[in-house]
C-alpha atoms as a PDB file:
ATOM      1  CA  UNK A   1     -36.737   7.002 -10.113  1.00  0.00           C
ATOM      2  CA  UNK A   2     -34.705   4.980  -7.677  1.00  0.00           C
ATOM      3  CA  UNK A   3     -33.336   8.640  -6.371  1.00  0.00           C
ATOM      4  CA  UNK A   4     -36.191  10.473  -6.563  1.00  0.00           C
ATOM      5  CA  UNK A   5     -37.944   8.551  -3.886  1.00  0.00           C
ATOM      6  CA  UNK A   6     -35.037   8.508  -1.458  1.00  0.00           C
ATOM      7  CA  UNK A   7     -35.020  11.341   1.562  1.00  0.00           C
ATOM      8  CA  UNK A   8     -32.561  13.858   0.387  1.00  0.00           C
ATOM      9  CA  UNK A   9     -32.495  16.854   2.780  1.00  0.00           C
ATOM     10  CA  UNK A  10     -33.649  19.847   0.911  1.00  0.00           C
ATOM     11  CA  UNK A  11     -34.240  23.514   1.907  1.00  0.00           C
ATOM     12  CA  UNK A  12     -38.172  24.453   1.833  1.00  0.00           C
ATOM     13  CA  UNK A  13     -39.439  25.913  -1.564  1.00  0.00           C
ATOM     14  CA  UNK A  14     -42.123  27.710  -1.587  1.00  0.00           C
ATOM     15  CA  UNK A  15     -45.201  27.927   1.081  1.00  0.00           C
ATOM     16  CA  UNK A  16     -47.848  25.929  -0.175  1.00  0.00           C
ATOM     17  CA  UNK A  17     -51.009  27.652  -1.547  1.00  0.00           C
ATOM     18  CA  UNK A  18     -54.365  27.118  -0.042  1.00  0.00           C
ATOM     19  CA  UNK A  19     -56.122  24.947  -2.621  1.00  0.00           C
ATOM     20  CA  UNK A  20     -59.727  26.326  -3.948  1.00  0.00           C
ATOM     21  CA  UNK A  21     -62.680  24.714  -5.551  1.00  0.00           C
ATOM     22  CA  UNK A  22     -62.629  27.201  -9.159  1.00  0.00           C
ATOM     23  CA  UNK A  23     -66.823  25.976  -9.493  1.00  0.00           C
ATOM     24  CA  UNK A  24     -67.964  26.986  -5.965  1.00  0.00           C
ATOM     25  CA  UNK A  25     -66.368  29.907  -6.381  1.00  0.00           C
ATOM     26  CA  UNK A  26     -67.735  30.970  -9.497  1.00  0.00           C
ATOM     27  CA  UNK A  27     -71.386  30.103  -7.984  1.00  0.00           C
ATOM     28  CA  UNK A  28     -70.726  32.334  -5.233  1.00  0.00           C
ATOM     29  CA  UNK A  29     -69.479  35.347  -7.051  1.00  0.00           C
ATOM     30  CA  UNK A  30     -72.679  34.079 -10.121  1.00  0.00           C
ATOM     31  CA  UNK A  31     -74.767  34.678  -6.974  1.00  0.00           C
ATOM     32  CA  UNK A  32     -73.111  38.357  -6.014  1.00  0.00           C
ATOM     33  CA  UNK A  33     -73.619  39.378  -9.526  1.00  0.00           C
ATOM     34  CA  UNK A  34     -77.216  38.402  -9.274  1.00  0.00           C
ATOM     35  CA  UNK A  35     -77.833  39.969  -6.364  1.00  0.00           C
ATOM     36  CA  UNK A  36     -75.986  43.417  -7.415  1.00  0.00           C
ATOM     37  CA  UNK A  37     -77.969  43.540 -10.757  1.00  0.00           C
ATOM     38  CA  UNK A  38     -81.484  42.647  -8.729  1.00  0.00           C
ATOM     39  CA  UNK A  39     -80.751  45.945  -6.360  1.00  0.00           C
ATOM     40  CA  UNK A  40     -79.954  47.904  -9.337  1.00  0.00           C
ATOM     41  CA  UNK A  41     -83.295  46.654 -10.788  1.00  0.00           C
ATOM     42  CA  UNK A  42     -85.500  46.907  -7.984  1.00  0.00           C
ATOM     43  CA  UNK A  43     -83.967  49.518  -5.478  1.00  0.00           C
ATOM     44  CA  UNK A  44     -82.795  48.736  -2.149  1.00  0.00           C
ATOM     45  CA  UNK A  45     -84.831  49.165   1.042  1.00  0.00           C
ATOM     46  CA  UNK A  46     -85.018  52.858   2.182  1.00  0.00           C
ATOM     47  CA  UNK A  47     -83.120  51.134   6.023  1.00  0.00           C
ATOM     48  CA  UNK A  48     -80.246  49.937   3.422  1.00  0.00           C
ATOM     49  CA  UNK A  49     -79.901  52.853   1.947  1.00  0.00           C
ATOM     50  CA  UNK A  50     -79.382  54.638   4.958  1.00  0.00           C
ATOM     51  CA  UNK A  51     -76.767  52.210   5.723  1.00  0.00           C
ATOM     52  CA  UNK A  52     -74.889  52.477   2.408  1.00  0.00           C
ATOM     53  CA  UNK A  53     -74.874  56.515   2.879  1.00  0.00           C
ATOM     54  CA  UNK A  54     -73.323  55.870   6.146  1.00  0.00           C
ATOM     55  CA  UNK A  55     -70.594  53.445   4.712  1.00  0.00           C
ATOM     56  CA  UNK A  56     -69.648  55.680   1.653  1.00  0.00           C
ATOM     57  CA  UNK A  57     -69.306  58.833   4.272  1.00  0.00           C
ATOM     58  CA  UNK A  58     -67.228  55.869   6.470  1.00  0.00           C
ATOM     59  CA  UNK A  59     -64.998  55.247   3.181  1.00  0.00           C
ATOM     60  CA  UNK A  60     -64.649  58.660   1.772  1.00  0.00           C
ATOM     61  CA  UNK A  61     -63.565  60.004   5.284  1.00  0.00           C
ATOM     62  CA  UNK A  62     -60.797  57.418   5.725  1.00  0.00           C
ATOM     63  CA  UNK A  63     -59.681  57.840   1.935  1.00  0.00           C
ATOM     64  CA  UNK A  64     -59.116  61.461   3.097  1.00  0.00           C
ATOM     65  CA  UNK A  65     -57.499  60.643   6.191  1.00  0.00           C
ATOM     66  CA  UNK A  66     -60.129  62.253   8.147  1.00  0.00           C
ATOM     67  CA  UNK A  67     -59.363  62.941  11.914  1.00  0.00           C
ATOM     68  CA  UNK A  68     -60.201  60.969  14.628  1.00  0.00           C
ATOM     69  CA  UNK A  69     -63.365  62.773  15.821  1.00  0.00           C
ATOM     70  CA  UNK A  70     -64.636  62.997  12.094  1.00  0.00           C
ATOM     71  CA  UNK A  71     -64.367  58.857  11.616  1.00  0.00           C
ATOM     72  CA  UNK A  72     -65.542  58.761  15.149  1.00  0.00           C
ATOM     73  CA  UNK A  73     -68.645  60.348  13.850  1.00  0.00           C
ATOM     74  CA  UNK A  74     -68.698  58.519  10.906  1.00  0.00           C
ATOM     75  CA  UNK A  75     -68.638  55.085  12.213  1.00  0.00           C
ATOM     76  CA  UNK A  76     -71.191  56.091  14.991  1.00  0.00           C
ATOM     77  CA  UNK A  77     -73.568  56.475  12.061  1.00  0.00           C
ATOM     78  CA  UNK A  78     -73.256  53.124  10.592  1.00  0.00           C
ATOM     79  CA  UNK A  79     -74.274  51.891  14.140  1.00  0.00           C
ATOM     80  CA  UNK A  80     -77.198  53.848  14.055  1.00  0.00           C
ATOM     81  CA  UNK A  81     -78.285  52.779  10.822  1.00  0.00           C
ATOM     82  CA  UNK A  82     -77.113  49.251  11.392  1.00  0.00           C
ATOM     83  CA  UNK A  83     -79.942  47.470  13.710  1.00  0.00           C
ATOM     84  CA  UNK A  84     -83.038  48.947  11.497  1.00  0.00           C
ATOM     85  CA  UNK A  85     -80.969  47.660   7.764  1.00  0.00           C
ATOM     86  CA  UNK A  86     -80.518  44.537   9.819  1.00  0.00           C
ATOM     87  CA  UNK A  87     -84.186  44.137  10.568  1.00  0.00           C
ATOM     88  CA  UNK A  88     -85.036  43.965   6.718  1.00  0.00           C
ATOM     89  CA  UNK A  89     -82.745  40.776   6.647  1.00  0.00           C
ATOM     90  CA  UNK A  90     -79.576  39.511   5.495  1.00  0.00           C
ATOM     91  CA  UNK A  91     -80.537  39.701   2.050  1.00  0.00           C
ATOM     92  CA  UNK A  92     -80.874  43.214   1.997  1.00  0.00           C
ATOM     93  CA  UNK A  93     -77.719  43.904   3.293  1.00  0.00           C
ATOM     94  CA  UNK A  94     -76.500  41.143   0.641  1.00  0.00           C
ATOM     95  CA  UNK A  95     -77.737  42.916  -1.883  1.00  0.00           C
ATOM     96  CA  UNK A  96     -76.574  46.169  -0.454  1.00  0.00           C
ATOM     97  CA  UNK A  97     -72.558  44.834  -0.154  1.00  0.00           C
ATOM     98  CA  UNK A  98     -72.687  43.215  -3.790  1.00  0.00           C
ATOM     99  CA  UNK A  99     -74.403  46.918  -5.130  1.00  0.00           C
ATOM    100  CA  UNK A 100     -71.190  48.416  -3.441  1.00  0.00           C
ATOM    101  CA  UNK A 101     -68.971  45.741  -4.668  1.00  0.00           C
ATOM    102  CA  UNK A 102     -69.878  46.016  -8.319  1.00  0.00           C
ATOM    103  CA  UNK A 103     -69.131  49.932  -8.301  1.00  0.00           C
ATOM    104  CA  UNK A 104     -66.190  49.146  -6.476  1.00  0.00           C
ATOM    105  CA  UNK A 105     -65.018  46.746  -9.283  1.00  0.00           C
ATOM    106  CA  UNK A 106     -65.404  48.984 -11.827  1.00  0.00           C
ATOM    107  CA  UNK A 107     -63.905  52.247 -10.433  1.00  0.00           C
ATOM    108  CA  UNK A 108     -60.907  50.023  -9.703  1.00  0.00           C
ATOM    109  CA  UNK A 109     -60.492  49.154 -13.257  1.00  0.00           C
ATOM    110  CA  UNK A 110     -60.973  52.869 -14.276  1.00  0.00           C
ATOM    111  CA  UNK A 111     -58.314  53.302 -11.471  1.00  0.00           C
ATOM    112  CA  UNK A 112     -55.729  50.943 -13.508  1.00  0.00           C
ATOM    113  CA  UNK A 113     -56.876  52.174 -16.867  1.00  0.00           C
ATOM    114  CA  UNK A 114     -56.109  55.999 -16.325  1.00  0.00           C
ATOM    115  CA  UNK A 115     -54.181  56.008 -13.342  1.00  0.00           C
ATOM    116  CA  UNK A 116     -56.366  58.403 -11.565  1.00  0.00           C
ATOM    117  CA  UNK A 117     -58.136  57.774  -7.976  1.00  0.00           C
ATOM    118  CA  UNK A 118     -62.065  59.423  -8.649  1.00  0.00           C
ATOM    119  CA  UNK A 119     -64.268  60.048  -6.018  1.00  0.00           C
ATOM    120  CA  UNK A 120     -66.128  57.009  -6.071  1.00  0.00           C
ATOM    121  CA  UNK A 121     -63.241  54.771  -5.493  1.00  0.00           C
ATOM    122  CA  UNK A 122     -63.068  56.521  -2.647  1.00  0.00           C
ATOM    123  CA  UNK A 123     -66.566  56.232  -1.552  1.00  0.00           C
ATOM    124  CA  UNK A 124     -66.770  52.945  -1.735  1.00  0.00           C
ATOM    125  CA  UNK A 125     -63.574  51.370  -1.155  1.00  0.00           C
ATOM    126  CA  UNK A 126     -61.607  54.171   1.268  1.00  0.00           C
ATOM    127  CA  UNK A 127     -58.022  54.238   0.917  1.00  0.00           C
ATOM    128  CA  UNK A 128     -57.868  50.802  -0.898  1.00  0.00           C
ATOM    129  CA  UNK A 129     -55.067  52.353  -3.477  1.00  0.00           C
ATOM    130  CA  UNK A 130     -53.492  53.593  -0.852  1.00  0.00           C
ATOM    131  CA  UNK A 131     -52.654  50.476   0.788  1.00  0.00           C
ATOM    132  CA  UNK A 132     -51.989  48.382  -1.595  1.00  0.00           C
ATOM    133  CA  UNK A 133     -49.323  51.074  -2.501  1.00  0.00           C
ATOM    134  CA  UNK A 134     -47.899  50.475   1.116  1.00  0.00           C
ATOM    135  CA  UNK A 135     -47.899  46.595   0.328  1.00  0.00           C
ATOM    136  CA  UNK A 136     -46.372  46.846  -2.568  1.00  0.00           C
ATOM    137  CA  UNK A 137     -49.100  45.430  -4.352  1.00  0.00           C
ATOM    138  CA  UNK A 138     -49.400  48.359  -7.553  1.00  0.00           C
ATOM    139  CA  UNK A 139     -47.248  48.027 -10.216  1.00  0.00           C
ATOM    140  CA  UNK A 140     -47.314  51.249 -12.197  1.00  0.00           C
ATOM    141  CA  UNK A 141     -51.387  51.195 -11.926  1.00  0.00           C
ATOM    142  CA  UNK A 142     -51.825  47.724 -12.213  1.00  0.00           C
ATOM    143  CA  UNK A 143     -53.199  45.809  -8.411  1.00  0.00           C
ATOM    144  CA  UNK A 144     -52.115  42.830  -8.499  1.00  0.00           C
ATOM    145  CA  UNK A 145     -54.919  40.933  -7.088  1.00  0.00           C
ATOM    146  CA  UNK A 146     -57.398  39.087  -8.929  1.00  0.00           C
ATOM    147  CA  UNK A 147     -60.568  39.612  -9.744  1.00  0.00           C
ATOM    148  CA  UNK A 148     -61.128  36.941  -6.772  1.00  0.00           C
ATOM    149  CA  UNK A 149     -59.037  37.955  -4.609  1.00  0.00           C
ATOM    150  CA  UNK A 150     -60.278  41.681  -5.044  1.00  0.00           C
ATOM    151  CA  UNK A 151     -64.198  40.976  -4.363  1.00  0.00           C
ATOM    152  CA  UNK A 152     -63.301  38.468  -1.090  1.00  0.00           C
ATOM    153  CA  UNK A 153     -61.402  41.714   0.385  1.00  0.00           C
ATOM    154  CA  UNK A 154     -63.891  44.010  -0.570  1.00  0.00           C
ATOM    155  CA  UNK A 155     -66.560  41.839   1.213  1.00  0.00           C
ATOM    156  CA  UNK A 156     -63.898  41.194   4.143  1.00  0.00           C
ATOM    157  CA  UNK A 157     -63.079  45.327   4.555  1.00  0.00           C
ATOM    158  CA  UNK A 158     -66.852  45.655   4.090  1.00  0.00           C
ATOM    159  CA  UNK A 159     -68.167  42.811   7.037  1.00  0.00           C
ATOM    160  CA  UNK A 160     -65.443  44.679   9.412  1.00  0.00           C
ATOM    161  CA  UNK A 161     -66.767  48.486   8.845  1.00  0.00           C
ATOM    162  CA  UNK A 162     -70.455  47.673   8.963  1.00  0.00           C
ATOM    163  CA  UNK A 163     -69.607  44.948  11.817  1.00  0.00           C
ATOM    164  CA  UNK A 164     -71.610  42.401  10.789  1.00  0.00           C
ATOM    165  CA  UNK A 165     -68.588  39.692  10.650  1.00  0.00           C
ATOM    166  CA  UNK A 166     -70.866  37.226  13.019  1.00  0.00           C
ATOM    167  CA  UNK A 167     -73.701  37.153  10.932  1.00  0.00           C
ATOM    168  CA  UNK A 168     -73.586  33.859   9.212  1.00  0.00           C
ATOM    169  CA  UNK A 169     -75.088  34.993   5.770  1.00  0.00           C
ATOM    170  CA  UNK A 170     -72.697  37.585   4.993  1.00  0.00           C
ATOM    171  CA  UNK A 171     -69.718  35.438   6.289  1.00  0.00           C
ATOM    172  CA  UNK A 172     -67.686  34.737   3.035  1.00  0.00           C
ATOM    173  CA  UNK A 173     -67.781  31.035   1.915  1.00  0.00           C
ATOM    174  CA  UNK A 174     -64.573  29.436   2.247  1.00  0.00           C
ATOM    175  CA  UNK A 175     -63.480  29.404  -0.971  1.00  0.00           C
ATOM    176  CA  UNK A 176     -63.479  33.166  -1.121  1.00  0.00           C
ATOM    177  CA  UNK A 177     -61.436  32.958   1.804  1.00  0.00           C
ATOM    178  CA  UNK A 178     -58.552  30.600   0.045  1.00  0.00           C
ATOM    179  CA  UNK A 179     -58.700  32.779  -3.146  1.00  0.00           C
ATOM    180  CA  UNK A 180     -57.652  36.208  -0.712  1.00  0.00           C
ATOM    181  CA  UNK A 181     -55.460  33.902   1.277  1.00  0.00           C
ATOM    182  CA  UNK A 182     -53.639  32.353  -1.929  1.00  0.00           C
ATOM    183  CA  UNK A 183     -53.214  36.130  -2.675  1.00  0.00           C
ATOM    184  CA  UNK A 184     -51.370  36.818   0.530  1.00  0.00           C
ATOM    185  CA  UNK A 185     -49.005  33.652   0.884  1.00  0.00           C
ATOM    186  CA  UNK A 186     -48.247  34.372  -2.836  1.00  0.00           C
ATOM    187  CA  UNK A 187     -47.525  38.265  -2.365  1.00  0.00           C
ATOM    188  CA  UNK A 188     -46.342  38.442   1.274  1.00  0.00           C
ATOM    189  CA  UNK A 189     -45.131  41.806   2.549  1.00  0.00           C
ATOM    190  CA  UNK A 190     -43.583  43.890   5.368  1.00  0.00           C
ATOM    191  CA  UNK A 191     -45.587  44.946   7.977  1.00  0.00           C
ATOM    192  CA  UNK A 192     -46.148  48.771   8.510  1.00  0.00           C
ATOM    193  CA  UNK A 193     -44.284  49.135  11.483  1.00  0.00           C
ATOM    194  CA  UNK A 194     -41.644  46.755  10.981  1.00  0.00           C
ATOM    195  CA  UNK A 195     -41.178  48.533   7.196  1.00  0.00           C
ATOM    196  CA  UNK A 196     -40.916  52.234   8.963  1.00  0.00           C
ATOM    197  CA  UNK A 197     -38.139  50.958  11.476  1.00  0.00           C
ATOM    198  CA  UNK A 198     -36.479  49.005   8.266  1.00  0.00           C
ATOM    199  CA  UNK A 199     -36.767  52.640   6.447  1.00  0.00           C
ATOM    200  CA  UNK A 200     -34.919  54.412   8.859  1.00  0.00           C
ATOM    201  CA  UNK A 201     -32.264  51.983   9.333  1.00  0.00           C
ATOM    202  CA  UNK A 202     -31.422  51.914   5.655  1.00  0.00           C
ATOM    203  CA  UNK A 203     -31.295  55.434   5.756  1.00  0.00           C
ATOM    204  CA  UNK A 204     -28.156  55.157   8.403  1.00  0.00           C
ATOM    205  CA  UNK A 205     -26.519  52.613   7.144  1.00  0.00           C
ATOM    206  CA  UNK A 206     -23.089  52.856   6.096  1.00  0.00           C
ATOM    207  CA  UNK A 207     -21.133  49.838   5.074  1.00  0.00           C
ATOM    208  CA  UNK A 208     -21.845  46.481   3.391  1.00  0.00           C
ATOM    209  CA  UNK A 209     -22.205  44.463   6.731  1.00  0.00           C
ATOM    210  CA  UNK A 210     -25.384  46.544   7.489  1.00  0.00           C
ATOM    211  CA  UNK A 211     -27.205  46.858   4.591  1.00  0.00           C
ATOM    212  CA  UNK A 212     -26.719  42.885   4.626  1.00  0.00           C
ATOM    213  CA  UNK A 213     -28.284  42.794   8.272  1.00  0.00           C
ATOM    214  CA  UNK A 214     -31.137  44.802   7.162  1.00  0.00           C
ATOM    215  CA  UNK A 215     -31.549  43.064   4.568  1.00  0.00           C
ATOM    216  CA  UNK A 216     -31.729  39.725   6.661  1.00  0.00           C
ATOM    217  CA  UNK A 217     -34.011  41.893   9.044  1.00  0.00           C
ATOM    218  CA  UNK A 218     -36.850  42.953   5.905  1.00  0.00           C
ATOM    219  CA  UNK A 219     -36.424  39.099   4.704  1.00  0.00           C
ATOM    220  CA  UNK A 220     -37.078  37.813   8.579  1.00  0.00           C
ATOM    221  CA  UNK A 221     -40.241  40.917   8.646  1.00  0.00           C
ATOM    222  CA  UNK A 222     -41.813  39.366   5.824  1.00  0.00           C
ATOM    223  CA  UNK A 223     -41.925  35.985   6.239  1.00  0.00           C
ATOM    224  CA  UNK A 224     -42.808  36.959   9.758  1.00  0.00           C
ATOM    225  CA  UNK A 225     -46.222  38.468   8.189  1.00  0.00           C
ATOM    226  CA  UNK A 226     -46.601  35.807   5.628  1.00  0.00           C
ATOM    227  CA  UNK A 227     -46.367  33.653   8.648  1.00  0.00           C
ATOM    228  CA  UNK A 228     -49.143  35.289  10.678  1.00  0.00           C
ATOM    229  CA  UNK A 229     -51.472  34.611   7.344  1.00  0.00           C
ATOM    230  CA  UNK A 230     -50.191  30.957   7.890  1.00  0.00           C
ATOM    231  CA  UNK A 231     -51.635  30.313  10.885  1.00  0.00           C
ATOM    232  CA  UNK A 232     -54.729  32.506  10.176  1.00  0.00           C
ATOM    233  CA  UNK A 233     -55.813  30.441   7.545  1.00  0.00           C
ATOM    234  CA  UNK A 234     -54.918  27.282   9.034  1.00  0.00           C
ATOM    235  CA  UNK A 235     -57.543  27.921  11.739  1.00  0.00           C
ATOM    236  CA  UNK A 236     -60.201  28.574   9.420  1.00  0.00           C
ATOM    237  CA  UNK A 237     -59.269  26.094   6.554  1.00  0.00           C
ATOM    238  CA  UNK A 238     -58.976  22.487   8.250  1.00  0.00           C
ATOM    239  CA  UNK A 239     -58.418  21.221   4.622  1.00  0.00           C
ATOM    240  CA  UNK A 240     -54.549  23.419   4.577  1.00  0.00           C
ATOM    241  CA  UNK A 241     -51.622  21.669   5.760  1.00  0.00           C
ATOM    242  CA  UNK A 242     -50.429  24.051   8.614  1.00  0.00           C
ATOM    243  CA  UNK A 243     -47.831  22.332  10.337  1.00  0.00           C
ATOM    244  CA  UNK A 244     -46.232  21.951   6.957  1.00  0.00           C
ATOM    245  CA  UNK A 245     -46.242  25.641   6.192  1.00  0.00           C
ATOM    246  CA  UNK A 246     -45.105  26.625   9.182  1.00  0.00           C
ATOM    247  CA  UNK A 247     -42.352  23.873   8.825  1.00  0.00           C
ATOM    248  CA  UNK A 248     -41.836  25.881   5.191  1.00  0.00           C
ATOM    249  CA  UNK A 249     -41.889  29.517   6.675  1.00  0.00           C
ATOM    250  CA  UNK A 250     -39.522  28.910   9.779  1.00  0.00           C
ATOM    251  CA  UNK A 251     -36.864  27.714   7.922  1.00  0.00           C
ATOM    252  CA  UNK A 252     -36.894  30.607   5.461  1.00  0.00           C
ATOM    253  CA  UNK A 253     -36.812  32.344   8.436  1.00  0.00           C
ATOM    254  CA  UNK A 254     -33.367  30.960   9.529  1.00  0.00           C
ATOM    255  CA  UNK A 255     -35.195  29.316  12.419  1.00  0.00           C
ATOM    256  CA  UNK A 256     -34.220  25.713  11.864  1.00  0.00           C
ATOM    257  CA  UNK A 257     -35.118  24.209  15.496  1.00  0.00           C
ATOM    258  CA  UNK A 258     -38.830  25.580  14.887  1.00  0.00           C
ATOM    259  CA  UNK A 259     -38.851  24.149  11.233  1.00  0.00           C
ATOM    260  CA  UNK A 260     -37.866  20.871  12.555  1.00  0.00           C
ATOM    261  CA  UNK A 261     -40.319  20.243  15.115  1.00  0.00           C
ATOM    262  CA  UNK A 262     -42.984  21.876  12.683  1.00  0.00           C
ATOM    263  CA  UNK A 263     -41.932  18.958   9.707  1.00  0.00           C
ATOM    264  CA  UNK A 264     -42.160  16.529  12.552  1.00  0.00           C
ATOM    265  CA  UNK A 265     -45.617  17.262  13.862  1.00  0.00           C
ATOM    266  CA  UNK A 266     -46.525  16.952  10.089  1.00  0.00           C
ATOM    267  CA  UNK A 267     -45.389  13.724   9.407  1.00  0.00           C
ATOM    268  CA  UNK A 268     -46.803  12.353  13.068  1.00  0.00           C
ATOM    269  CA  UNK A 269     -49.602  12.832  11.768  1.00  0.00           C
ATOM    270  CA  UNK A 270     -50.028  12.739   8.249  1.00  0.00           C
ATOM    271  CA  UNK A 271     -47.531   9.898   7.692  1.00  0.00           C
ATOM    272  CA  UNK A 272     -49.044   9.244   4.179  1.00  0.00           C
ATOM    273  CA  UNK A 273     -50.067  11.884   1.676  1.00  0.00           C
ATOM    274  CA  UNK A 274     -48.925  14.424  -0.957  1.00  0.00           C
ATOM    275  CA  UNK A 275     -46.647  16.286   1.275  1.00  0.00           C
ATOM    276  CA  UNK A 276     -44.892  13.307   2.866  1.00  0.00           C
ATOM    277  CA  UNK A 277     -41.864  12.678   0.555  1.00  0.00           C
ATOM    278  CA  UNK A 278     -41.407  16.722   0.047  1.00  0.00           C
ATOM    279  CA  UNK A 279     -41.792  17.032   4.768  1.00  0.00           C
ATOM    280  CA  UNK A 280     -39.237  14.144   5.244  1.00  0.00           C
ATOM    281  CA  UNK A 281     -36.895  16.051   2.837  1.00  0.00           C
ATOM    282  CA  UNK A 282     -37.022  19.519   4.032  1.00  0.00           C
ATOM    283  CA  UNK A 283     -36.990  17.878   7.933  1.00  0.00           C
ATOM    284  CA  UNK A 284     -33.317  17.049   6.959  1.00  0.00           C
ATOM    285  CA  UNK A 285     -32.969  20.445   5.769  1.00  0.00           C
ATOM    286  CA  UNK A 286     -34.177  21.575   8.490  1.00  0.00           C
ATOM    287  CA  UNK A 287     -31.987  19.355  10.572  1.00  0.00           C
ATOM    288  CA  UNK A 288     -29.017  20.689   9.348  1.00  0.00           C
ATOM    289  CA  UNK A 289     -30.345  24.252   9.307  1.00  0.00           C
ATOM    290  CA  UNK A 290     -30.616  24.012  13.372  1.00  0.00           C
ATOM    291  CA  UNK A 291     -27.211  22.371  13.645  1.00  0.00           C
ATOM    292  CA  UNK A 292     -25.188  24.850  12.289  1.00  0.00           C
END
């Protein structure tokens, strides 16, 4: 026990996952549900309906990588129909995003179950197969995210097309947000444009030497976007310790300077507490990491 307690430097394991409350996030998604089977029951408001039209032209357009002008069009009729759904009040659209979310749901799962992309996927979640293809995030037909993790980016991709990501009733609550987030720190990926340059340079590569450097390179890209996710969710989750993930990412980086001063800040401030023992550590890891 004696050992255990002692500083030891150590190299970072994994980034720490944001932590969420399993009850309020049932309520939410209990509340969703609700509202998805009460627009089934009753109908929605002919000004929401307009809007959903608009979206599922929106989604279908994109899923068919439509041109420029044609999306152009398309997103200049969600703005039209926008102002008069909004008038009818958040609810509406609630119940409007949940009604989309529920078919969404279940053409996914006919998506994973036959392995073939029908027209309503596309309608109401655009190219969503498509990039979690580019992520990395299908294996054979099988996404990868959760149920959770699914409906909070639905509702996120959703909030962003129809624009509405300032109006406090649709904002997701912020346990949806930790359940997508957990997602991403646990499934982190190359970025597009950093995996098309990697792409080509594995194509010229010749010798052992550089398919080690781009290796190093897609290993540097990744933690580089699991990074940015880092510090996203550290701005809107007060209850994450930031300055100890960054502390984690930088040093899988290779950066050890930046993974010192990150384990530092931490323990400034947050002298006391789970992650003490495991900062102090991974600071002399870190240490050592800069040295070299």
């Amino acid at each position: 026990m004696l050992c255990l307690s002692m500083k030891h430097a150590a190299p970072p394991a994994d980034v720490p996952l944001p932590r969420v409350d399993t009850h309020a996030l049932a309520a939410t998604e209990a509340a969703d549900d609700v509202l998805a089977e009460r627009a089934g029951r009753e109908g929605l408001s002919q000004e929401a309906r307009a809007l959903g039209s608009a979206i599922r032209d929106f989604d279908t357009r994109e899923a068919h990588a439509a041109d420029e002008r044609a999306m152009a069009e398309a997103r200049a009729a969600i703005n039209r129909t926008l102002p008069d759904a909004l008038a009818k009040g958040a609810t509406s659209l609630s119940m409007l995003r949940a009604f989309q979310m529920t078919d969404f749901l279940r053409e996914l799962r006919g998506y994973e179950a036959s392995g073939a992309e029908s027209a309503e996927l596309g309608a109401v979640g655009g190219p969503f197969v498509a990039r979690m293809t580019d992520a990395g995030w299908i294996d054979g037909h099988h996404v990868m995210m959760d149920d959770h993790a699914r409906r909070a980016a639905f509702k996120t991709e959703w909030n962003a097309i129809v624009g509405v990501d300032r109006v406090p009733e649709l904002a997701l609550s912020m346990d949806e947000t930790r359940a997508l987030y957990m997602f991403y720190l646990g499934h982190p990926h190359v970025g597009e444009r950093d995996r098309q340059a990697i792409g080509l340079a594995r194509k010229s590569a010749k010798t052992e030497a550089a398919c080690q450097a781009i290796r190093e390179r897609e290993l540097r890209a990744l933690e580089t976007w699991r990074l940015d996710k880092v510090d996203r969710l550290g701005k809107i989750d007060a209850a994450y310790p930031l300055a100890y993930a960054r502390g984690v990412t930088h040093y899988r980086m290779g950066l050890g300077e930046a993974a010192r001063r990150d384990f530092s800040y931490w323990l400034d401030t947050h002298p006391d507490g789970p992650w003490t023992l495991r900062a102090q550590n991974q600071l002399e890891g870190a240490a050592e990491l800069a040295d070299r």
